[in-house]
C-alpha atoms as a PDB file:
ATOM      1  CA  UNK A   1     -59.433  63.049  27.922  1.00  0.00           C
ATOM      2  CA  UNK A   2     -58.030  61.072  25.552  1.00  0.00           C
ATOM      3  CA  UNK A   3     -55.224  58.266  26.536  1.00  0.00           C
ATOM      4  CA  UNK A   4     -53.026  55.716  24.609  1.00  0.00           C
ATOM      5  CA  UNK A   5     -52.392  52.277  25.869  1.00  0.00           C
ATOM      6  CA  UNK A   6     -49.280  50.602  24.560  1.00  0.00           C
ATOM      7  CA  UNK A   7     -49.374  46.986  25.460  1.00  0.00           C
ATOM      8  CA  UNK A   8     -46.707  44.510  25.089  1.00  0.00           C
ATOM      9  CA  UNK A   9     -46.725  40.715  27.092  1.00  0.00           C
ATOM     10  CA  UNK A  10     -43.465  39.570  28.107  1.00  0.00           C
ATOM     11  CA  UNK A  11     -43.971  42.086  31.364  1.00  0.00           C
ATOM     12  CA  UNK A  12     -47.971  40.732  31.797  1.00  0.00           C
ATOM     13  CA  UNK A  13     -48.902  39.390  35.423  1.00  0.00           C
ATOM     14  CA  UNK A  14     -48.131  35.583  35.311  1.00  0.00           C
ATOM     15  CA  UNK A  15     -45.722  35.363  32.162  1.00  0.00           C
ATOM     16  CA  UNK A  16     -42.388  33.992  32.393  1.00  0.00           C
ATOM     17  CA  UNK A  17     -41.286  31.923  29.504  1.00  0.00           C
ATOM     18  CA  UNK A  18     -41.468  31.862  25.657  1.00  0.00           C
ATOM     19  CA  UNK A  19     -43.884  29.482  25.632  1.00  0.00           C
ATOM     20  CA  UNK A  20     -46.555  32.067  27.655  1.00  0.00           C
ATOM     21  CA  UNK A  21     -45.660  34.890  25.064  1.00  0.00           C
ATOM     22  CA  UNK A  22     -44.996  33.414  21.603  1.00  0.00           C
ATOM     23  CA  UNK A  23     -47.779  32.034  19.322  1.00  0.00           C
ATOM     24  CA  UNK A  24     -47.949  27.997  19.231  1.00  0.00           C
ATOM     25  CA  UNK A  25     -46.252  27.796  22.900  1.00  0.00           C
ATOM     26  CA  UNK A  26     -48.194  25.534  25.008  1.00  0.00           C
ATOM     27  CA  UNK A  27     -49.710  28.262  26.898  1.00  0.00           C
ATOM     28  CA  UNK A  28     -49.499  31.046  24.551  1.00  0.00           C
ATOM     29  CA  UNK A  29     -53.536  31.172  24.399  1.00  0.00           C
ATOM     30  CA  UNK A  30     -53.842  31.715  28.317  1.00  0.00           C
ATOM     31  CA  UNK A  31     -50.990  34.335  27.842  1.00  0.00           C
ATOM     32  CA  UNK A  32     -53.454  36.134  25.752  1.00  0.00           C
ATOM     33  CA  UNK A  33     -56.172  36.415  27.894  1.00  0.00           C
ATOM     34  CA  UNK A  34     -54.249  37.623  30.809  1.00  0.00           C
ATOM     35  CA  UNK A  35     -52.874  40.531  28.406  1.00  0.00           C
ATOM     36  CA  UNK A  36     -56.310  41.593  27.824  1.00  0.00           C
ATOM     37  CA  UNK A  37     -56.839  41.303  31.794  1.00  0.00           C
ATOM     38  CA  UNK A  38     -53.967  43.182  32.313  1.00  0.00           C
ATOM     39  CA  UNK A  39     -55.254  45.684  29.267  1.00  0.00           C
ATOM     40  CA  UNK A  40     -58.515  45.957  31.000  1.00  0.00           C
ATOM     41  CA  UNK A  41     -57.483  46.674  34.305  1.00  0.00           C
ATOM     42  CA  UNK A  42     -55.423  50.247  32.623  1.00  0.00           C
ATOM     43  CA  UNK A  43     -58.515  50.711  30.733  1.00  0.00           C
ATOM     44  CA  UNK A  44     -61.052  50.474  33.750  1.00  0.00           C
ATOM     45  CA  UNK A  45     -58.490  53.048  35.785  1.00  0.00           C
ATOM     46  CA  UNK A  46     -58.190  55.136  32.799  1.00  0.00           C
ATOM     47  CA  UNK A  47     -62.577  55.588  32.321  1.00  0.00           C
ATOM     48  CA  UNK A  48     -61.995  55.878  36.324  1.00  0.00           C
ATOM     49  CA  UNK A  49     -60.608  58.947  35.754  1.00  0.00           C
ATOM     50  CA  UNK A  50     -62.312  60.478  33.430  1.00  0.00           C
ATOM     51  CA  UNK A  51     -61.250  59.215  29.926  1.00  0.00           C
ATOM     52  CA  UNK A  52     -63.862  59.799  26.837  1.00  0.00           C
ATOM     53  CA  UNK A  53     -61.240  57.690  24.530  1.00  0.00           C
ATOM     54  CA  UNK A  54     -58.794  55.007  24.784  1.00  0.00           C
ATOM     55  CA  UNK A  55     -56.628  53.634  22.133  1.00  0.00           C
ATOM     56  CA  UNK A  56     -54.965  49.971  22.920  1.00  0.00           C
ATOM     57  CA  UNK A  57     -52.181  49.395  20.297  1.00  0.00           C
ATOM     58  CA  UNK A  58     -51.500  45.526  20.530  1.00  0.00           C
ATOM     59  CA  UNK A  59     -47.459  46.304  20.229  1.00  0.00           C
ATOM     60  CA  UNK A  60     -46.325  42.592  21.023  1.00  0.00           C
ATOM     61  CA  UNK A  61     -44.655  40.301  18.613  1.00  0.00           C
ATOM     62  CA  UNK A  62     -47.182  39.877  16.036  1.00  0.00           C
ATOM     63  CA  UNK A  63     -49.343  42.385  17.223  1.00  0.00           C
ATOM     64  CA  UNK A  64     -52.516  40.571  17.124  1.00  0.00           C
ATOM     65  CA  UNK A  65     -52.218  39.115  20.694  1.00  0.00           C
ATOM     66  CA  UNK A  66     -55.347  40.674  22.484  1.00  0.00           C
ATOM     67  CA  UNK A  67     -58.524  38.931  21.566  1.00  0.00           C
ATOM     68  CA  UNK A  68     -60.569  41.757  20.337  1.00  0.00           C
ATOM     69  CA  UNK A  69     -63.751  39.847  22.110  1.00  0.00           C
ATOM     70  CA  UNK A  70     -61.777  40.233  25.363  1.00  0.00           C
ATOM     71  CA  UNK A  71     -61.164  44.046  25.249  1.00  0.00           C
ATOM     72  CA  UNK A  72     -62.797  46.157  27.445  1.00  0.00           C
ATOM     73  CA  UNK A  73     -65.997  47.888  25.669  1.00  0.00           C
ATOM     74  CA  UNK A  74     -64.069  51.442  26.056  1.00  0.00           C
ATOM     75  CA  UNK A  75     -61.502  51.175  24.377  1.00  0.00           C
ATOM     76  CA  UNK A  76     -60.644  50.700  20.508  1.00  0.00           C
ATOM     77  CA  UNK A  77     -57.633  48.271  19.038  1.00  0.00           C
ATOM     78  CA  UNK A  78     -54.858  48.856  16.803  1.00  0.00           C
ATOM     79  CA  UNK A  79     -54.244  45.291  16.003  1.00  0.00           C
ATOM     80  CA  UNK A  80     -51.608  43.680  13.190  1.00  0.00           C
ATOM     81  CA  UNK A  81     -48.610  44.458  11.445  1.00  0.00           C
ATOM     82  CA  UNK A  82     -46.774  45.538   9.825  1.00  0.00           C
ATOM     83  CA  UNK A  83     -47.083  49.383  11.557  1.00  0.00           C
ATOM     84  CA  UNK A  84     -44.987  52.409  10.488  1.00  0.00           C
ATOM     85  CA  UNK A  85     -44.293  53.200  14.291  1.00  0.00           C
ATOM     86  CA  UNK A  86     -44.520  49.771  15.711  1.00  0.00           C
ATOM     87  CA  UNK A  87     -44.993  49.938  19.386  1.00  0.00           C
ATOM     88  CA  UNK A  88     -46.596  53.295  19.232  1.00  0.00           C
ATOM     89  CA  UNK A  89     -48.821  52.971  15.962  1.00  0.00           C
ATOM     90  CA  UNK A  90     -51.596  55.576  16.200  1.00  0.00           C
ATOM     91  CA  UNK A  91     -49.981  58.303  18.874  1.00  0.00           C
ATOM     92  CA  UNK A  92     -50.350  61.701  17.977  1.00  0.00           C
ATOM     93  CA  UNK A  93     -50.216  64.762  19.874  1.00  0.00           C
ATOM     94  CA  UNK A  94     -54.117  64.861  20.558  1.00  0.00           C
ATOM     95  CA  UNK A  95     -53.641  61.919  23.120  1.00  0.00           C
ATOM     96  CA  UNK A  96     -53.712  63.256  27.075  1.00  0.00           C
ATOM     97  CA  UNK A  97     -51.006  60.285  27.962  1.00  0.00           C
ATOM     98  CA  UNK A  98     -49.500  57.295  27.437  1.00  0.00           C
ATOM     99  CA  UNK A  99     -49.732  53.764  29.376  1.00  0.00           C
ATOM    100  CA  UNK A 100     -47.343  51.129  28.767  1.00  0.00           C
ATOM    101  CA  UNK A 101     -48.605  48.108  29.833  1.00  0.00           C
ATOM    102  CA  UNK A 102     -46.840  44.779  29.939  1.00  0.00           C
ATOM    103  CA  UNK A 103     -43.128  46.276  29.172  1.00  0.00           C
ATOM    104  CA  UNK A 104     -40.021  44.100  29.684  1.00  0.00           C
ATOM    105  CA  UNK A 105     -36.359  45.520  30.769  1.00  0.00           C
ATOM    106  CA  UNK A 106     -33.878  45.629  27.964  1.00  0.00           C
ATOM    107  CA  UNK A 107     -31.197  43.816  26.421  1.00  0.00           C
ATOM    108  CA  UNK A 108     -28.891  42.367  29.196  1.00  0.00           C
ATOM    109  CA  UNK A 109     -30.994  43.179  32.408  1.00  0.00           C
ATOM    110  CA  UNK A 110     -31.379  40.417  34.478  1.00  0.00           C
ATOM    111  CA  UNK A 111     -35.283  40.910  34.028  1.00  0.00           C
ATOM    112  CA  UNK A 112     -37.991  38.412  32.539  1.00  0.00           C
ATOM    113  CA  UNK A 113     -38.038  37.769  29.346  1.00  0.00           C
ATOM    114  CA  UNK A 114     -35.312  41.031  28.914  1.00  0.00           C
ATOM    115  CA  UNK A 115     -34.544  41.730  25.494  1.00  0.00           C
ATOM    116  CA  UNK A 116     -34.275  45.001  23.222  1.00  0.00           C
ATOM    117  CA  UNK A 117     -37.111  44.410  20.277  1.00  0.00           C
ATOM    118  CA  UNK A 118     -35.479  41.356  18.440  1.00  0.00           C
ATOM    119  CA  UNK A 119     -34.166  38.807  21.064  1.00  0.00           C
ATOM    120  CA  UNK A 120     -30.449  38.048  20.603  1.00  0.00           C
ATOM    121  CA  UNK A 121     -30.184  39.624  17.275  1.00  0.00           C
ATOM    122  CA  UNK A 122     -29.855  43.358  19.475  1.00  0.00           C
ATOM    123  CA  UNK A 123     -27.432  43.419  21.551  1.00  0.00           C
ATOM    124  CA  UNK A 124     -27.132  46.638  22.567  1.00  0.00           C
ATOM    125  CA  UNK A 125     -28.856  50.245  21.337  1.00  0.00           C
ATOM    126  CA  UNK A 126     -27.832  53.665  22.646  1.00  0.00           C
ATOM    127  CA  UNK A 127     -30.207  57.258  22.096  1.00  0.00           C
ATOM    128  CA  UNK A 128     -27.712  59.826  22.174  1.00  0.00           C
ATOM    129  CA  UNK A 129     -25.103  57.784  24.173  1.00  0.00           C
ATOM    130  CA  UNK A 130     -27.583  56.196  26.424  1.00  0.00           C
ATOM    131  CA  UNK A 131     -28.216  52.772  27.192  1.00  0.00           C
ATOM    132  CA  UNK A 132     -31.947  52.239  25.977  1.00  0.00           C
ATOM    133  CA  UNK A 133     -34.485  49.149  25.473  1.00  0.00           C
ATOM    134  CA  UNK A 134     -38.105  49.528  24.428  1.00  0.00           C
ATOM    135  CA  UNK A 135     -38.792  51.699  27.564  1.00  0.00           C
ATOM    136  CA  UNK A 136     -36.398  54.288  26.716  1.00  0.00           C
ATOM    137  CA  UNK A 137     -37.182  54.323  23.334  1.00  0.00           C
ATOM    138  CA  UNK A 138     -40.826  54.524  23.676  1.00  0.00           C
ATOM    139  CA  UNK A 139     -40.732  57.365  26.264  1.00  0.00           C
ATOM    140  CA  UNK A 140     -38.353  59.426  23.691  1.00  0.00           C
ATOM    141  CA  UNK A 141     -40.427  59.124  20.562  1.00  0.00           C
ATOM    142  CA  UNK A 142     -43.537  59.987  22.744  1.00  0.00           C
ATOM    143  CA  UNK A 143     -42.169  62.681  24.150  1.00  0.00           C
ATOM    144  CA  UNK A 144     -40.931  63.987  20.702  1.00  0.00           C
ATOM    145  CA  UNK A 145     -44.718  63.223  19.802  1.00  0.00           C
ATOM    146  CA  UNK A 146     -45.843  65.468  22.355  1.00  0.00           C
ATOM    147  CA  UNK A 147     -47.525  62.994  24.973  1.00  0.00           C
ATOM    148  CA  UNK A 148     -46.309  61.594  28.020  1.00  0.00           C
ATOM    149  CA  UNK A 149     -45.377  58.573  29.325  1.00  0.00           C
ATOM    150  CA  UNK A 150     -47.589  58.353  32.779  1.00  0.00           C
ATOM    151  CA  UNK A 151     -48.075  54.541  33.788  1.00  0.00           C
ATOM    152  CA  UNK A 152     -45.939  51.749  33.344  1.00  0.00           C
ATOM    153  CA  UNK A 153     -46.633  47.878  34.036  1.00  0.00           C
ATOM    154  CA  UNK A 154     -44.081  45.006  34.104  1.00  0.00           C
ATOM    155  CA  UNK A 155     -41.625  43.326  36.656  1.00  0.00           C
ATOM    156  CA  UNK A 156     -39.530  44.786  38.963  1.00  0.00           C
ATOM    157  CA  UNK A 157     -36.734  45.210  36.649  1.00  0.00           C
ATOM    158  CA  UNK A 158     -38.522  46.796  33.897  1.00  0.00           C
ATOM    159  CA  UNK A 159     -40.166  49.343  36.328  1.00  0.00           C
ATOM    160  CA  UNK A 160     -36.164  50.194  37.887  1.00  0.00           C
ATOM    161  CA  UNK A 161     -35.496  50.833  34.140  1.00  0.00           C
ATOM    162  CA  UNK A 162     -38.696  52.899  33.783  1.00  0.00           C
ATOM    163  CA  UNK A 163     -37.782  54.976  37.258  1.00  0.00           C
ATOM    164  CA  UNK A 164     -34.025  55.455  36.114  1.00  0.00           C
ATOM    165  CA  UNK A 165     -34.554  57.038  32.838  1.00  0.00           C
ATOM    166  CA  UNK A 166     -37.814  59.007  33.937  1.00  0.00           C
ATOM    167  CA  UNK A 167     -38.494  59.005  37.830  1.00  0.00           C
ATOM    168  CA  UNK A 168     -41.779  60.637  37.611  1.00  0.00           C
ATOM    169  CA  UNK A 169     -43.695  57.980  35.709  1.00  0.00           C
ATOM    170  CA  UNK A 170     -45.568  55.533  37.806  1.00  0.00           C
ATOM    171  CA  UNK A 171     -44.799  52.005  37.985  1.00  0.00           C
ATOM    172  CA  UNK A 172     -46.489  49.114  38.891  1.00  0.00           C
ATOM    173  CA  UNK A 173     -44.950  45.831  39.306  1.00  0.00           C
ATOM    174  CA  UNK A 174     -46.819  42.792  38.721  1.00  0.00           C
ATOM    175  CA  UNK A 175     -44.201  40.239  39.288  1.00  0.00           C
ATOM    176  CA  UNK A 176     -40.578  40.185  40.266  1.00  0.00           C
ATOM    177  CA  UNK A 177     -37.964  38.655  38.333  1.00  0.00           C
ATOM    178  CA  UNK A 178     -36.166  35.534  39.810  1.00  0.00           C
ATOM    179  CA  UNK A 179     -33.749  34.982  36.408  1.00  0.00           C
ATOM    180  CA  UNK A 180     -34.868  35.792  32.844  1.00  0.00           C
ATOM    181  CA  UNK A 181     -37.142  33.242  32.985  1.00  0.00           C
ATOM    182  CA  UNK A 182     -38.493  32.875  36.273  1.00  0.00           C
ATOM    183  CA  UNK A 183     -40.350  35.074  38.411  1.00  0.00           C
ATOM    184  CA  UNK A 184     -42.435  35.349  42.060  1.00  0.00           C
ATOM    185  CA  UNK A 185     -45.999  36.379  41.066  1.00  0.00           C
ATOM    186  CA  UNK A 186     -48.149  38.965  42.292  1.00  0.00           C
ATOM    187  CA  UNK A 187     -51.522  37.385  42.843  1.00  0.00           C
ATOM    188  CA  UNK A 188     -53.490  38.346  39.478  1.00  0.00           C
ATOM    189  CA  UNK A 189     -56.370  39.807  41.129  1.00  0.00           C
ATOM    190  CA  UNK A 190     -53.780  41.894  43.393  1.00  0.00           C
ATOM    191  CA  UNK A 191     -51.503  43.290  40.217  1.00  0.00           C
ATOM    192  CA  UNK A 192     -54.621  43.757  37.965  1.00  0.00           C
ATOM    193  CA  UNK A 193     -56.290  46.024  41.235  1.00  0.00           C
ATOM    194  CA  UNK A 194     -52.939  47.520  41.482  1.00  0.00           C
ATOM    195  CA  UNK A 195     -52.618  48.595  37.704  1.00  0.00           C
ATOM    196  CA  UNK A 196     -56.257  50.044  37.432  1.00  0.00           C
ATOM    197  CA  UNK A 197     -55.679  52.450  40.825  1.00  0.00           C
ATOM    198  CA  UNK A 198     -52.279  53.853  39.807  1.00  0.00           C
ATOM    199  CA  UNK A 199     -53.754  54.687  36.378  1.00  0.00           C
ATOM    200  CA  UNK A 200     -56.468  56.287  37.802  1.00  0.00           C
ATOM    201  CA  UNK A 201     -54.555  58.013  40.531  1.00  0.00           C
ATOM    202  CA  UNK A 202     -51.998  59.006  37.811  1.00  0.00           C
ATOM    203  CA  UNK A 203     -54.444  59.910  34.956  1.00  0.00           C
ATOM    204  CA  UNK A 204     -56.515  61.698  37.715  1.00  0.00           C
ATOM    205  CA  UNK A 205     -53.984  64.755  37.603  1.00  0.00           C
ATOM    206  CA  UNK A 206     -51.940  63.922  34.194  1.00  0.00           C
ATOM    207  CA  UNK A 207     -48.706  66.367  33.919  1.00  0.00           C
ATOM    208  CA  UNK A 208     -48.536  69.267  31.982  1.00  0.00           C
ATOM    209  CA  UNK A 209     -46.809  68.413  28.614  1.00  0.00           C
ATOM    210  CA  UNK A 210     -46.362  71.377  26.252  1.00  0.00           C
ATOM    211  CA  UNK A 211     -42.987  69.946  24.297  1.00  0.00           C
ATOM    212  CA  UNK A 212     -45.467  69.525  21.109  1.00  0.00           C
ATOM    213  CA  UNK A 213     -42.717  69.844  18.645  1.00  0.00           C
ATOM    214  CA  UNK A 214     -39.341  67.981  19.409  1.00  0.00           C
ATOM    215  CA  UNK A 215     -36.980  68.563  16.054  1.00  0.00           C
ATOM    216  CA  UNK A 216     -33.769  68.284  17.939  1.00  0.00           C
ATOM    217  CA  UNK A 217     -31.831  65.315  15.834  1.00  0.00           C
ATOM    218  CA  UNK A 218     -30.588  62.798  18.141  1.00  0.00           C
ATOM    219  CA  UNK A 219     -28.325  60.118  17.311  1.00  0.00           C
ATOM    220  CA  UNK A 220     -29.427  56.308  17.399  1.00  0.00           C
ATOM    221  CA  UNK A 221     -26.920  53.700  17.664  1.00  0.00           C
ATOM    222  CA  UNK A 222     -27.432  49.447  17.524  1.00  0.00           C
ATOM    223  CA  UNK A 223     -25.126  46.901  17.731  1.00  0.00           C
ATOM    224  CA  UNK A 224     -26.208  43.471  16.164  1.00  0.00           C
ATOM    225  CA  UNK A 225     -25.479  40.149  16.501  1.00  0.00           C
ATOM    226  CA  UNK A 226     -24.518  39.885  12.945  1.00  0.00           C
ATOM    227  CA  UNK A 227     -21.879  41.395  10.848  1.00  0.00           C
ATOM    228  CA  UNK A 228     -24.399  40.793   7.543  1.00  0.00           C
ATOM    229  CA  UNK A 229     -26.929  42.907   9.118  1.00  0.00           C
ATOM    230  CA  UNK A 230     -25.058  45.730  10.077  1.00  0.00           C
ATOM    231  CA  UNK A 231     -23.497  45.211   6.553  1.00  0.00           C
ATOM    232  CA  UNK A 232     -26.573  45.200   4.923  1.00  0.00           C
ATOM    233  CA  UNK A 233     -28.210  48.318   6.697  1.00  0.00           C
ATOM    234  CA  UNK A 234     -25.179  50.349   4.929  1.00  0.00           C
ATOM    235  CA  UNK A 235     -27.116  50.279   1.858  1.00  0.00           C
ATOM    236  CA  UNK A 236     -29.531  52.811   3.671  1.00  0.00           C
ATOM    237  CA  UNK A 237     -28.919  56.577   3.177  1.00  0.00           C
ATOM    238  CA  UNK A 238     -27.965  57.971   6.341  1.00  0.00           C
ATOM    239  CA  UNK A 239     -26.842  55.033   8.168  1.00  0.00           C
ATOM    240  CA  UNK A 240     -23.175  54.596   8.895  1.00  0.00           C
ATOM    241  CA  UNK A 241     -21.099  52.500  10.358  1.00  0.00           C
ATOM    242  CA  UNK A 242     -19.018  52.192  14.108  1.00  0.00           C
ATOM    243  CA  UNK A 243     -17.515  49.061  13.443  1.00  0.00           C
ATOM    244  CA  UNK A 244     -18.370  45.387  11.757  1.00  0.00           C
ATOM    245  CA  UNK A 245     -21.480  45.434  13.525  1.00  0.00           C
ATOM    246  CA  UNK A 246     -22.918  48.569  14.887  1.00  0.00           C
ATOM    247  CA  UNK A 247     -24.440  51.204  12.601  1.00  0.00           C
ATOM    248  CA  UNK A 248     -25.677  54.660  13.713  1.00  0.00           C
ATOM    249  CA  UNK A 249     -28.119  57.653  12.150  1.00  0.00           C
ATOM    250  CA  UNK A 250     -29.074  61.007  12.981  1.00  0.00           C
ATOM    251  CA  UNK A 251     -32.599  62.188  12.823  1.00  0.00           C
ATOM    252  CA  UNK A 252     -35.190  63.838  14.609  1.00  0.00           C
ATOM    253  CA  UNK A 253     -37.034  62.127  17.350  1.00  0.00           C
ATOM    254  CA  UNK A 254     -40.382  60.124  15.823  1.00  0.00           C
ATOM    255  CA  UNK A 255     -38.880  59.822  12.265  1.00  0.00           C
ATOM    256  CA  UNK A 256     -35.830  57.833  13.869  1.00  0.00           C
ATOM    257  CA  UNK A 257     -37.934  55.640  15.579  1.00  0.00           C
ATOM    258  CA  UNK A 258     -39.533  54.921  12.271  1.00  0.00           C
ATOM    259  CA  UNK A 259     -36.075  54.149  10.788  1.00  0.00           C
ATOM    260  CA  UNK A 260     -35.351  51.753  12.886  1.00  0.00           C
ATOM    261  CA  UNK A 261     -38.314  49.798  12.852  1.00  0.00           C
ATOM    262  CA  UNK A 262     -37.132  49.596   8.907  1.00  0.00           C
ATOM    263  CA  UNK A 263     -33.922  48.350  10.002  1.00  0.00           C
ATOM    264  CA  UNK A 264     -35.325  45.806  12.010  1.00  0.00           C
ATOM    265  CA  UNK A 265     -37.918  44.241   8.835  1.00  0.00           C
ATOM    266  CA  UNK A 266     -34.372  44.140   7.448  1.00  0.00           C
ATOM    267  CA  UNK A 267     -32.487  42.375   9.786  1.00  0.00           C
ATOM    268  CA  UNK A 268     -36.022  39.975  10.467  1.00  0.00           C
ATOM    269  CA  UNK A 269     -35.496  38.836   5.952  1.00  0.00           C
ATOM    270  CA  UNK A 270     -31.601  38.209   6.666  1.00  0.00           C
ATOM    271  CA  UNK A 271     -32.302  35.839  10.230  1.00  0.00           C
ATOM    272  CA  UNK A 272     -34.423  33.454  11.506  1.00  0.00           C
ATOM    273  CA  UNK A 273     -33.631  33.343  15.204  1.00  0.00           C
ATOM    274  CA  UNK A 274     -36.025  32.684  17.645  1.00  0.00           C
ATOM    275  CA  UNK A 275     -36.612  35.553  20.121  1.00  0.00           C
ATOM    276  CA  UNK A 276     -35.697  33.522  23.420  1.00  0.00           C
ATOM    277  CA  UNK A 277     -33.357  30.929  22.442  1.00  0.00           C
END
C-alpha cells in the first residue's frame, strides 16, 4: 500500500501565530519539530496499517519546513520549491490515499491561522461556484488524480470545512480555534496518539476509488486583493476577467490546479505582503 502525506503547519498541534509557522519567527524552529511530530505520528498509523511506501510532501510556505533528520525512517520527503503542483507535488494515481496533515480553514473562517494559499492577497476562490480554501482544492485535484483524500489533521475549524465538503474523510482535531490566532490545545502527546489511530483505523480499510481519469473542465474563480494582479493575470491565455479583481479559467481538474499555482508565482513578483499581517 502505498500512501501520500501532504503536510502543511499552520493546522500542527501547538501552532497559533506567525511567529510558530514562518521562518525567522521566534519560535519558528520549535514549530518545525512539532510538524515532523505531527508527520510522524500519520506515518507510524500509516506502517500500522500496512503501508510498504509513504511519500511526505513538505507543502508549507517554503516547503522545506520538516527537518529531514526528524522524519520518520519510513517515509521519503519531497522537500523545496518551486513544485509544479505545489501542495500535492509527487501524487499520482499509484498512491492508495492521501493524508493531509496540518491543514488550516480558508480565507475568512474564523479558524487559526485561516487563509486561502497567499494570506490577504486571496480573498476569496470558488471551484465551480463553490466556496473553497486549500482543503477543497486539494481534495478536487486528488480526486481528479485518482486518489483519495482519507485523513485530515488541523483545528476544529479546518476539520468542519473538511466534513462539509466531503463527510466521509476522517478528521482529527488537534486544537480548537479561540480567534485566528489563538487556540485551546490538545495535549501533544494526546493529538499526536489521536492522529496515528485514525490513520490507521482509516488506512486499515481505505475506500474504493476507481475515478482514475477526471477530464470534466471545471471552472476556477479568485478574487484578489489587488486590481494589478488580477490585471496582470489577463496576459495569460485562458484567463478572463469578472470584474477589476477577480479572474476565472476553465480546465480540467489537475492541470487547473497547476494554473493557479502559476498565477500565484505571479501575484508573489507583483506583492510583498506578509502572509499574517
Amino acid at each position: 500500500m502505498r500512501i501520500y502525506i501532504s503536510a502543511d503547519m499552520e493546522g500542527v498541534t501547538g501552532l497559533v501565530d506567525s511567529d510558530d509557522v514562518q521562518p525567522g519567527g521566534r519560535d519558528y524552529e520549535r514549530g518545525r519539530l512539532m510538524m515532523a511530530e505531527d508527520v510522524n505520528a500519520a506515518v507510524r498509523g500509516a506502517v500500522a496499517a500496512g503501508a510498504t511506501d509513504v511519500t511526505v510532501n513538505d507543502a508549507h510556505g517554503p516547503m522545506r519546513n520538516i527537518p529531514p533528520e526528524s522524519l520518520h525512517p519510513a517515509a521519503r520527503l519531497i522537500r523545496g520549491r518551486p513544485k509544479h503542483m505545489g501542495m500535492l507535488a509527487g501524487l499520482t494515481p499509484e498512491y492508495d490515499a492521501v493524508v493531509c496533515v496540518g491543514y488550516h480553514s480558508r480565507a475568512g473562517a474564523l479558524g487559526v491561522l485561516s487563509h486561502s494559499f497567499m494570506g490577504h492577497e486571496i480573498e476569496d476562490i470558488w471551484l465551480d461556484g463553490r466556496p473553497v480554501g486549500e482543503i477543497g482544492l486539494a481534495h478536487a485535484t486528488a480526486a481528479a488524480i485518482g486518489v483519495a483524500v482519507t485523513v485530515l489533521t488541523g483545528d476544529d475549524s479546518a476539520c468542519a470545512e473538511m466534513r462539509k465538503w466531503d463527510a466521509s474523510v476522517t478528521t482529527v482535531a488537534v486544537k480548537y480555534a479561540r480567534d485566528r490566532f489563538a487556540a485551546e490545545l490538545r495535549p501533544a502527546e494526546e493529538a499526536r496518539a489521536a492522529i496515528e489511530k485514525a490513520v490507521a483505523a482509516r488506512l486499515s480499510a481505505p475506500p474504493a476509488f476507481t475515478d482514475t481519469a477526471v477530464t470534466a473542465p471545471s471552472t476556477l474563480t479568485v478574487r484578489w486583493q489587488s486590481a494589478s494582479v488580477a490585471s496582470t493575470l489577463l496576459g495569460i491565455p485562458g484567463v478572463t476577467s469578472k470584474d477589476t479583481r477577480t479572474v476565472q479559467a476553465q480546465g480540467a481538474l489537475p492541470g487547473l490546479y497547476r494554473l493557479f499555482g502559476v498565477w500565484m508565482r505571479v501575484a508573489a513578483s507583483l506583492t510583498n505582503q506578509p502572509p499574517y499581517c
